[in-house]
Protein backbone atom coordinates (compact mmCIF):
# COMPACT_ATOMS: atom_id res chain seq x y z
CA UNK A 1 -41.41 -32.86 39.08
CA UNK A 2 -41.76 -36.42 38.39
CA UNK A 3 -45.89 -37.64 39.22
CA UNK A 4 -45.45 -40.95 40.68
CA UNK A 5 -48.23 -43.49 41.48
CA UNK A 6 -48.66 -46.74 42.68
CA UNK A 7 -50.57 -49.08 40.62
CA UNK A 8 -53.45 -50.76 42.22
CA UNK A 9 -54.52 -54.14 40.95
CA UNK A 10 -57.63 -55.99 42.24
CA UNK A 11 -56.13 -59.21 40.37
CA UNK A 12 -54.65 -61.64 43.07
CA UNK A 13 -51.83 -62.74 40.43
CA UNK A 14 -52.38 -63.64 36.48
CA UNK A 15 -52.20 -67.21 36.46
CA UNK A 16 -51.60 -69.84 33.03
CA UNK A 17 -54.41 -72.08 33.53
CA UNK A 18 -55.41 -74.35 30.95
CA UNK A 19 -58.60 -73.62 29.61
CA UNK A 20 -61.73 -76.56 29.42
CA UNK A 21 -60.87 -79.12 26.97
CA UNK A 22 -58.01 -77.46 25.51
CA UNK A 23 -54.87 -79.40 27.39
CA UNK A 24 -51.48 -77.28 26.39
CA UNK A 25 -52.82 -74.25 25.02
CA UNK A 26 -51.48 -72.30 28.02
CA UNK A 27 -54.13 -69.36 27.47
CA UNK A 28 -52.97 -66.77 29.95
CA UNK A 29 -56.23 -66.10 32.27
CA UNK A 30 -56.57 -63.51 35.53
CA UNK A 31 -58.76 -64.96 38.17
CA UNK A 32 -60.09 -62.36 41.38
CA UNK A 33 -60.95 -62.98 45.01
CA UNK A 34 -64.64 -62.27 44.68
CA UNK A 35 -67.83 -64.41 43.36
CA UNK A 36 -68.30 -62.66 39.88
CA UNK A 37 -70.78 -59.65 39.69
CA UNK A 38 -71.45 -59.32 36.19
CA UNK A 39 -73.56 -62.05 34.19
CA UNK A 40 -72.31 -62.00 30.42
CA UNK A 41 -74.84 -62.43 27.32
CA UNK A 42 -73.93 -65.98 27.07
CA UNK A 43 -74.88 -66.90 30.76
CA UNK A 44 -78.72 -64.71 29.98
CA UNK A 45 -78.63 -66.66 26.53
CA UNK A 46 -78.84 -70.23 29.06
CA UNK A 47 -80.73 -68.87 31.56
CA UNK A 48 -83.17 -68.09 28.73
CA UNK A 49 -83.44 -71.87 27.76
CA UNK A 50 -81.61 -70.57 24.21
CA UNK A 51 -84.70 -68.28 23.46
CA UNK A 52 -82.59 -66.02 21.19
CA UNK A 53 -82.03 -68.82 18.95
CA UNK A 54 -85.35 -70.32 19.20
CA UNK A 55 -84.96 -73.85 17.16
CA UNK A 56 -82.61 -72.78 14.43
CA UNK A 57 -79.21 -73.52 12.97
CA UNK A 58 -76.32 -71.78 14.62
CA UNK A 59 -73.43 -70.43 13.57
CA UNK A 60 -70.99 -69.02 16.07
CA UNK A 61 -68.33 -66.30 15.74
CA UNK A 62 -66.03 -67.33 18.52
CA UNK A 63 -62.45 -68.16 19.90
CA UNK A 64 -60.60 -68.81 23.30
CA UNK A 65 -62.12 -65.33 25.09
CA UNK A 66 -65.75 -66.80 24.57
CA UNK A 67 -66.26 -68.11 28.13
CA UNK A 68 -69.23 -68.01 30.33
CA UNK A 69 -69.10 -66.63 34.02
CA UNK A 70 -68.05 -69.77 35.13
CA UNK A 71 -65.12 -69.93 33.08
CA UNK A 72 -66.42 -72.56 30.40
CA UNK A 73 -65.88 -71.86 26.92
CA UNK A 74 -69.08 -71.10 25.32
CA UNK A 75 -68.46 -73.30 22.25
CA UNK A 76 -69.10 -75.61 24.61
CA UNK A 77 -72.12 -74.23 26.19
CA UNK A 78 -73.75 -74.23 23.23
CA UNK A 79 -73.25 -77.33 21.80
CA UNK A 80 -74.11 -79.12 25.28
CA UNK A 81 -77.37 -76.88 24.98
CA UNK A 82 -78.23 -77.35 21.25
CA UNK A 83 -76.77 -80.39 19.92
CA UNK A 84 -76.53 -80.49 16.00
CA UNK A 85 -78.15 -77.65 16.13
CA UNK A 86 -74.81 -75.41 16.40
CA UNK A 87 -73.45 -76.43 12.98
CA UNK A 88 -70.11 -74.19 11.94
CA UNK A 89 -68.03 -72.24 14.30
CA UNK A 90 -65.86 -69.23 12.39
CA UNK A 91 -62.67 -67.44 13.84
CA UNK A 92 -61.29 -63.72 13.82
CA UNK A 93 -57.99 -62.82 13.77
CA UNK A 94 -55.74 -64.75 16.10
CA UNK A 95 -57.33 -67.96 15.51
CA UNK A 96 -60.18 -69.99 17.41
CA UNK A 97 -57.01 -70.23 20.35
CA UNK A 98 -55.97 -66.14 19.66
CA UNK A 99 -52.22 -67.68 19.41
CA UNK A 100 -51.50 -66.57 15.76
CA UNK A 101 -49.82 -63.24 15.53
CA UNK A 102 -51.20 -59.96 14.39
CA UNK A 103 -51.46 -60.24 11.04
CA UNK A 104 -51.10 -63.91 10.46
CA UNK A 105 -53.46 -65.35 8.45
CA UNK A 106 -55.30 -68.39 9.64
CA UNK A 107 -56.16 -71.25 7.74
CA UNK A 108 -59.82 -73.35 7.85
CA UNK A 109 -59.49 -76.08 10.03
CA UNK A 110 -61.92 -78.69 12.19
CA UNK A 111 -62.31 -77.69 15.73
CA UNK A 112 -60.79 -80.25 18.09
CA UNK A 113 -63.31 -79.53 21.04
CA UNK A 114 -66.53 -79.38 19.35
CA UNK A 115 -65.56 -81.45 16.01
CA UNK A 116 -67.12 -78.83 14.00
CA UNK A 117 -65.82 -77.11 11.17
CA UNK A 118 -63.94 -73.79 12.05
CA UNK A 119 -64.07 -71.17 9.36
CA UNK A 120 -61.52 -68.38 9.30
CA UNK A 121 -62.21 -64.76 9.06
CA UNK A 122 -59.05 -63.89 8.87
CA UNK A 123 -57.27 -65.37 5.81
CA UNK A 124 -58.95 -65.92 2.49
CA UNK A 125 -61.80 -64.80 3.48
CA UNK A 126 -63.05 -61.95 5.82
CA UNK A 127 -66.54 -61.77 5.71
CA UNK A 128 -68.47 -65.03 5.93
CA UNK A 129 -69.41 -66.11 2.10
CA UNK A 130 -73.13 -68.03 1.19
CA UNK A 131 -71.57 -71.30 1.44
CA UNK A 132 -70.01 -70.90 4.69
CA UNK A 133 -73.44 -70.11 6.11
CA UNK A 134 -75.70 -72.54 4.33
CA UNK A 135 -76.14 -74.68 6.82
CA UNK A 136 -76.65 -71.46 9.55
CA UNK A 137 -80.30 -70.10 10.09
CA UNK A 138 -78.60 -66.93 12.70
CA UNK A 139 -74.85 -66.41 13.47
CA UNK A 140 -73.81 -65.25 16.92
CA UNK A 141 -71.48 -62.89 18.35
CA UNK A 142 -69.69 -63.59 21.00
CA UNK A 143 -65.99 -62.64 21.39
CA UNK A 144 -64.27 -60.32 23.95
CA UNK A 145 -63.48 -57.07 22.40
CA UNK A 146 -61.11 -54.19 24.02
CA UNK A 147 -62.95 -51.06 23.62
CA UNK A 148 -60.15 -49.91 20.84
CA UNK A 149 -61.34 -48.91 17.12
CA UNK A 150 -58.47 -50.36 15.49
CA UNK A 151 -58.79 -53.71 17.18
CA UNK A 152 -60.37 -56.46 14.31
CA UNK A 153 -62.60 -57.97 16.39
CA UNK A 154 -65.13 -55.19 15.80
CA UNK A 155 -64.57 -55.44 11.82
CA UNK A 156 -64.86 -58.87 12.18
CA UNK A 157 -68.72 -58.31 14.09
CA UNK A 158 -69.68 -56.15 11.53
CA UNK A 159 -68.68 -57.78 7.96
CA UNK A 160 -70.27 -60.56 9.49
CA UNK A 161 -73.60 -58.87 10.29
CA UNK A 162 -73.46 -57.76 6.43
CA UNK A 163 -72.79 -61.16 5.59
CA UNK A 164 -76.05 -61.85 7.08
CA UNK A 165 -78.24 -59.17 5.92
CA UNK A 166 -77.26 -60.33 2.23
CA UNK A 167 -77.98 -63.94 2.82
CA UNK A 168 -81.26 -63.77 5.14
CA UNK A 169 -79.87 -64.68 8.25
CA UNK A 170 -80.51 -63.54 11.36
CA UNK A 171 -77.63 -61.86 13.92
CA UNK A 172 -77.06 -62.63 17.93
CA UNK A 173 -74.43 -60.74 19.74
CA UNK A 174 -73.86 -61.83 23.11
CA UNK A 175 -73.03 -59.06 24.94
CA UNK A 176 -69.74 -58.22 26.79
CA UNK A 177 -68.09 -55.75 29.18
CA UNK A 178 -65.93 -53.03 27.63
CA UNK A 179 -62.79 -53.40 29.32
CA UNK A 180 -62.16 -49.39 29.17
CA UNK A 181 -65.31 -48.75 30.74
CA UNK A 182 -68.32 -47.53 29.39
CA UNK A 183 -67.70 -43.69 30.18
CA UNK A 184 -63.81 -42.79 28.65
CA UNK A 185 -64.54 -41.41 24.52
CA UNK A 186 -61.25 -40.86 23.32
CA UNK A 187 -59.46 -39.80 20.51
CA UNK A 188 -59.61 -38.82 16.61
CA UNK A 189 -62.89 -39.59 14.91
CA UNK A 190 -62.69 -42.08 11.29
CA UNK A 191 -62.54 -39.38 9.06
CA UNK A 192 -64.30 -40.34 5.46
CA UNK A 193 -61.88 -42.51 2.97
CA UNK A 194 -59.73 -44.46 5.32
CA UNK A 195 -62.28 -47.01 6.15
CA UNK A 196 -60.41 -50.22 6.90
CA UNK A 197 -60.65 -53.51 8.29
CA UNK A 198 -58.43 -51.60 11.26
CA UNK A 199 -61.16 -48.56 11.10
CA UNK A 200 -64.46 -50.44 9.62
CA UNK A 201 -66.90 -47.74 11.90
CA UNK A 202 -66.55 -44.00 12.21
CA UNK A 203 -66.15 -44.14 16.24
CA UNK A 204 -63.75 -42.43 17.81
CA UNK A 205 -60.74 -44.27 18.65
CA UNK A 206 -61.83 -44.89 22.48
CA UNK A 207 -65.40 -45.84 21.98
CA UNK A 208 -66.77 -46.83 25.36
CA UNK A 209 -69.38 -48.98 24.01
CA UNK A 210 -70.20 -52.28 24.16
CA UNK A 211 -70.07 -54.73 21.31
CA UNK A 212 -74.08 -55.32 21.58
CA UNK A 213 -74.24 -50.92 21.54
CA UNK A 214 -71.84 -50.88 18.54
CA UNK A 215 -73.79 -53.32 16.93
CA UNK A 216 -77.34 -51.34 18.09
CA UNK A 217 -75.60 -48.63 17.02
CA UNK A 218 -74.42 -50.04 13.65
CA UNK A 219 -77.61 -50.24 12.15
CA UNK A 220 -79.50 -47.23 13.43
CA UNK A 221 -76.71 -45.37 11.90
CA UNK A 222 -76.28 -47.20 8.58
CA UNK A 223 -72.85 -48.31 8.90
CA UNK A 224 -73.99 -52.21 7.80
CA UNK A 225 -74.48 -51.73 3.70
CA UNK A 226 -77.04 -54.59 4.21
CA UNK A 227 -78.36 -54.94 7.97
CA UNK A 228 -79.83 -58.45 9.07
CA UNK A 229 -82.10 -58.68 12.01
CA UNK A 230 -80.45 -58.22 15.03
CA UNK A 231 -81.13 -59.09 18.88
CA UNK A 232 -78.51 -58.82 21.65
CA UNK A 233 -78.82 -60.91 24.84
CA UNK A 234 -77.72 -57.99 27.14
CA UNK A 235 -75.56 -58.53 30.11
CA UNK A 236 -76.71 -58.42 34.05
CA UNK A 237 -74.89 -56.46 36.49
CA UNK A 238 -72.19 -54.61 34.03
CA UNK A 239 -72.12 -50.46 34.96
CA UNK A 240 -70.61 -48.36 32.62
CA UNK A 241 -68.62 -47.00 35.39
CA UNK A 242 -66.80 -50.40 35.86
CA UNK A 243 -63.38 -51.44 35.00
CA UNK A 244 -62.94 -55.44 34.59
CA UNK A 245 -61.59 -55.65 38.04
CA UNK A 246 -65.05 -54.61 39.68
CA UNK A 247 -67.15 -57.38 37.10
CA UNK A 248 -65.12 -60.41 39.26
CA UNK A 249 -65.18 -62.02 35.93
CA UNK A 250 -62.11 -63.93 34.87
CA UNK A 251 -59.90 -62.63 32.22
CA UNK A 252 -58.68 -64.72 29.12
CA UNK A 253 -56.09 -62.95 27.03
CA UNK A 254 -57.77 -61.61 23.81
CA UNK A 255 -54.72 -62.27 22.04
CA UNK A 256 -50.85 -62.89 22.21
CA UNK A 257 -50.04 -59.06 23.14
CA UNK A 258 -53.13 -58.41 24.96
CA UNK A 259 -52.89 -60.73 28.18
CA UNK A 260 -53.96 -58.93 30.72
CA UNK A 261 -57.35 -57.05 31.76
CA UNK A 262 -55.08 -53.61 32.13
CA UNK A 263 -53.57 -54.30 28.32
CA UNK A 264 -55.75 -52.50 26.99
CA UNK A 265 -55.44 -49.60 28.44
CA UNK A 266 -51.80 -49.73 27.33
CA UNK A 267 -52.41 -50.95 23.79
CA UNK A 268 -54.46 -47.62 23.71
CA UNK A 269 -51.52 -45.39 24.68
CA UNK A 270 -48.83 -46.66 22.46
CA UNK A 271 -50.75 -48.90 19.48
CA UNK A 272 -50.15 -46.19 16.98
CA UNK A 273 -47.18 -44.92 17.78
CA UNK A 274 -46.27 -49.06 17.89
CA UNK A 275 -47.33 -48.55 13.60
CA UNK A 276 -44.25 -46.99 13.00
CA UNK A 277 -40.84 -49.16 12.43
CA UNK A 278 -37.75 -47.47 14.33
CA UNK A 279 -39.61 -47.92 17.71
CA UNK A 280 -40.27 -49.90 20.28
CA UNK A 281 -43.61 -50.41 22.44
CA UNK A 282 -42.21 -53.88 24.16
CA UNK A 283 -43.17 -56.35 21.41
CA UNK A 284 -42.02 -59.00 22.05
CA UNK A 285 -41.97 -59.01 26.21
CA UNK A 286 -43.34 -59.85 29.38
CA UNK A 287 -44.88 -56.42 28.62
CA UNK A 288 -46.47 -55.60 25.53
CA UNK A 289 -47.53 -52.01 24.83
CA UNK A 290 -46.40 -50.71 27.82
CA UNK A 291 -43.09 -49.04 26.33
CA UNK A 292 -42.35 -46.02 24.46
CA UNK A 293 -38.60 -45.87 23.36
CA UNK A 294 -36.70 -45.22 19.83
CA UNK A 295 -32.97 -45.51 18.41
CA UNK A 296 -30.32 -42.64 20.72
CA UNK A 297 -33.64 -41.69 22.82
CA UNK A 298 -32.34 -40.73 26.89
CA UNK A 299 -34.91 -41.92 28.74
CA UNK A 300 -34.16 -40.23 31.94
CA UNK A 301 -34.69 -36.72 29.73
CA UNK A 302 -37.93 -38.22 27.73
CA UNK A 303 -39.53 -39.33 31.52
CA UNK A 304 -38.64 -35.81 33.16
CA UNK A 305 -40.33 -33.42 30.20
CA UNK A 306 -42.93 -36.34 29.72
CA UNK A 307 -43.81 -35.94 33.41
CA UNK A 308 -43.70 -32.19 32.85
CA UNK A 309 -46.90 -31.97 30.29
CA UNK A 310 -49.62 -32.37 33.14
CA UNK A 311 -50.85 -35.88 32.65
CA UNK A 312 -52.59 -37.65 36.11
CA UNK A 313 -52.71 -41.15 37.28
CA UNK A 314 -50.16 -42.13 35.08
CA UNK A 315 -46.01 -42.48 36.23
CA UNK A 316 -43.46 -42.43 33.19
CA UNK A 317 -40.10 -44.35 34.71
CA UNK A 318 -36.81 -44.96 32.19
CA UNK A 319 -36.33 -47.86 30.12
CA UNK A 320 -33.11 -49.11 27.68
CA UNK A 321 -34.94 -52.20 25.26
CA UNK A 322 -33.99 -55.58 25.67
CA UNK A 323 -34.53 -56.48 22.15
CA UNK A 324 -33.93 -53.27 20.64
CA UNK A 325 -30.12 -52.18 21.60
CA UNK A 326 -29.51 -48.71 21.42
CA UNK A 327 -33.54 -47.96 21.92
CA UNK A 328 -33.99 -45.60 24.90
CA UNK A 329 -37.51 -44.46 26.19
CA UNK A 330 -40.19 -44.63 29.08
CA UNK A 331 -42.01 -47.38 30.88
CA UNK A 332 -45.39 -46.42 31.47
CA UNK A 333 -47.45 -47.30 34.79
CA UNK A 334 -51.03 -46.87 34.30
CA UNK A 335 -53.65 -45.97 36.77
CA UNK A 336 -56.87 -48.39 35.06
CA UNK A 337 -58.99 -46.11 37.54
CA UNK A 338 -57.93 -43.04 36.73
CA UNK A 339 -59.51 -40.75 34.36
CA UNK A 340 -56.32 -39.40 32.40
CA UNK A 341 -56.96 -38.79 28.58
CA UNK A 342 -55.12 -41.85 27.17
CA UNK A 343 -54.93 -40.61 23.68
CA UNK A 344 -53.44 -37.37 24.53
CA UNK A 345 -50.94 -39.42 26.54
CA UNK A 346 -50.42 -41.39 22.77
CA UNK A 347 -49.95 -38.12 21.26
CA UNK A 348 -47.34 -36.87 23.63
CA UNK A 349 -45.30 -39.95 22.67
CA UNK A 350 -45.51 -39.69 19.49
CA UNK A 351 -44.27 -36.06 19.40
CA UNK A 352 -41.93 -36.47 22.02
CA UNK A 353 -40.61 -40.36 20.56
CA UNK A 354 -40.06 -39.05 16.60
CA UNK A 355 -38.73 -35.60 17.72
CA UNK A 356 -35.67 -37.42 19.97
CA UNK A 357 -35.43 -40.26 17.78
CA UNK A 358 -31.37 -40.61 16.22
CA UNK A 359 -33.26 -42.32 13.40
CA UNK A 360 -36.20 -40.37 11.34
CA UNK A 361 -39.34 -43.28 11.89
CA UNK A 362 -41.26 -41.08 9.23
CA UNK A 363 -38.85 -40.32 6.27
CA UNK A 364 -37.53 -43.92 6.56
CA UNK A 365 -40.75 -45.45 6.56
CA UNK A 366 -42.53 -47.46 3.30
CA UNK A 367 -45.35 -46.62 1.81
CA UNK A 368 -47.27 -49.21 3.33
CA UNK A 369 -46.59 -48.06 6.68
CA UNK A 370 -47.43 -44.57 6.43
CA UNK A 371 -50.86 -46.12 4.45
CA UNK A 372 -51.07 -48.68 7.91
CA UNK A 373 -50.34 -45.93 10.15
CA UNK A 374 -53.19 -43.27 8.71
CA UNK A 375 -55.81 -46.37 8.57
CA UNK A 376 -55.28 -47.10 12.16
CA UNK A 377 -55.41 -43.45 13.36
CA UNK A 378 -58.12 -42.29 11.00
CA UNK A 379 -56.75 -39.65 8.71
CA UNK A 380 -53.79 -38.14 7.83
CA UNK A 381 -53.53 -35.62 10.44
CA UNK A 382 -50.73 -37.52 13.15
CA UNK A 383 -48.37 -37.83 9.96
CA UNK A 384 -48.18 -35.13 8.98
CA UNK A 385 -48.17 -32.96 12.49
CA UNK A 386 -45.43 -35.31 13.03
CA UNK A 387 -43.85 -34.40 10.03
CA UNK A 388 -44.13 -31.01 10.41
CA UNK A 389 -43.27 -30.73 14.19
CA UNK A 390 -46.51 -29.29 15.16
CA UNK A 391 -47.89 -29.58 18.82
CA UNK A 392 -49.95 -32.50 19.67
CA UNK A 393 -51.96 -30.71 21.48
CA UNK A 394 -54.08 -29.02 18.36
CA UNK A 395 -54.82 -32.85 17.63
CA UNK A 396 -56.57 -33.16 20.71
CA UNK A 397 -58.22 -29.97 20.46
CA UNK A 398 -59.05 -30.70 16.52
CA UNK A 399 -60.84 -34.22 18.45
CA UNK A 400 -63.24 -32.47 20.87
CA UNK A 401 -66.21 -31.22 18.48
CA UNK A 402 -66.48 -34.91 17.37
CA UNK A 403 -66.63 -36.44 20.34
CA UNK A 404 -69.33 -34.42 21.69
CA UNK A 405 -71.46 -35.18 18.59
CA UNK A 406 -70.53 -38.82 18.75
CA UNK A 407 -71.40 -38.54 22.66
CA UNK A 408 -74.50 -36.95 21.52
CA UNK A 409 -75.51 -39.43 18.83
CA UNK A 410 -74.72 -42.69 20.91
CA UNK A 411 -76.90 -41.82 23.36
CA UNK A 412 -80.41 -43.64 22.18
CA UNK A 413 -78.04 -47.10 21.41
CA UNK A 414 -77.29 -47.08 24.84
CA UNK A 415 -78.03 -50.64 27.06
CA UNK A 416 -76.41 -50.10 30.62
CA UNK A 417 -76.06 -47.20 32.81
């Protein structure tokens, strides 16, 4: 029997506003009927009179998702509130604008809102080197993450907080809501040897943290080779109970596949099986990550035994691609309230999605997609139960152990309630 549910949204409509200063960059951003609850790090950082940063040279680890609760990018903020002071701005992957594509590399370039040299952490260099932060007494942190291991912005935060602990410089993160929540821990732990720049810290895969608790966390648990002095400028308001919707905060699209506070909650569910080649997650639409569909797959059959497996708060409808012909599957609808193990969800589709697939994804995959595909799940262990057409289930089982020790160990880096 199919489980059907209606998605509720507290967003009034996403909306392509143009974001302050930038004219044309058509940043996608979700506005909500309600003044917003949640004060970010950035807005404490001002109220503070800049007391974090206390007369010295900034650098600032930024891009288009760095806005303050009023909407104002907080590139801007700063260098309103500190002049000269804030003296090199550096980007993750995505860009300074997050409209380069996963994987792109982005060049060095000069900032055209600030004027200030933007340095790339995502093309020659990844980690910040001595002569990008010569002129920078303490860099700050303040990008949206999405509560995903494999996402870069958390490698980015913490090559960068090495970067700083070699060179004597101090470390500001400026705290941010997980969009996840702070409760859901999901998934496979980082198992040792497939550290990457899309695993840098053994979390699980769902980490429910913060990026000021990761980075509390970071250091207390020795996963910075050289740790700098850190202080994060908590948030006001934020409950780890909370999805985005309840903050009132506007959203900004993290990047070009993530536009949408609910994305993430999606790029969750089918990110890994989206490693693999013969499939297709919707890439490439109005709907990124919220497909599940491969080459001669019925998607009528794959929603029914899909629907069958005892998943909540989470509807599975057919879906033919658009711009994969041939590729049948399931459109998801997720519940962002409901408490459903996502990454048992992801391993249910990528059982179900290589089993009925007319193509094999794994024999005809490269190397370096089965090496991708381990890195972003942790370990070897999804290959090769794929492989060997073992249930998903003793994946999740395999999971729990970890996650209660990681539940158990997170516990004293904890900000919020």
């Amino acid at each position: 029997m199919n489980r059907r549910i209606i998605l509720q949204s507290a967003a009034i409509g996403a909306a392509s506003l143009m974001l302050p200063g930038c004219a044309g960059s058509g940043v996608l951003r979700q506005r909500y009927p309600r003044r917003p609850r949640v004060k970010l790090g950035i807005d404490q950082l001002v109220q503070s009179g800049f007391a974090a940063l206390d007369g010295q040279r900034v650098g600032f680890i930024t891009n288009q998702t760095s806005v303050d609760q009023a909407g104002t990018m907080s590139r801007v903020v700063l260098q309103r509130g500190l002049g000269p002071r804030l003296t090199a701005l550096f980007g993750p992957e995505h860009g300074l604008d997050t409209r380069a594509k996963a994987g792109d590399h982005v060049a060095n370039a000069q900032d055209p809102i600030t004027g200030l040299p933007a340095y790339s952490l995502y093309g020659e260099h990844r980690k910040p080197t001595p002569a990008m932060l010569k002129d920078v007494d303490v860099l700050v942190f303040d990008i949206q993450d999405i509560g995903v291991r494999s996402y870069t912005y958390i490698s980015t935060m913490i090559l960068a907080m090495e970067a700083c602990g070699e060179a004597g410089k101090a470390f500001v993160v400026l705290d941010r809501p997980n969009p996840l929540g702070g409760i859901r821990m999901q998934g496979p732990p980082l198992s040792p040897g497939f550290e990457s720049f899309v695993s840098q810290v053994p979390v699980p895969y769902l980490h429910g943290l913060t990026i000021g608790e990761l980075a509390r966390m970071a250091i207390a648990k020795g996963w910075v080779a050289k740790a700098p002095k850190l202080t994060v400028v908590q948030m006001a308001g934020w409950e780890r109970r909370m999805n985005w919707a309840d903050t009132g905060l506007t959203w900004v699209a993290t990047s070009p596949n993530i536009p949408t506070w609910e994305s993430p909650f999606y790029c969750a569910t089918t990110g890994i099986l989206g490693e693999l080649k013969q499939v297709d997650i919707g890439i490439g639409t109005a709907k990124p990550f919220h497909y599940a569909a491969g080459p001669g797959i019925d998607g009528a059959t794959l929603a029914e035994s899909l629907s069958q497996q005892g998943f909540h708060d989470i509807q599975f409808k057919p879906y033919q691609s658009q711009v994969k012909p041939g590729f049948g599957g399931v459109e998801l609808i997720i519940d962002p309230r409901g408490q459903t193990d996502l990454m048992a969800v992801a391993m249910a589709l990528c059982a179900e999605v290589v089993a009925r697939s007319a193509k094999a994804p794994l024999s005809g995959s490269t190397a370096s997609t089965r090496s991708l595909f381990n890195k972003v799940y942790g370990s070897e262990a999804l290959w090769s139960a794929l492989e060997a057409g073992a249930p998903w289930q003793k994946l999740v089982a395999d999971w729990q152990e970890p996650l209660e020790q990681f539940k158990a160990d997170r516990g004293p880096h904890l900000i919020y309630r």
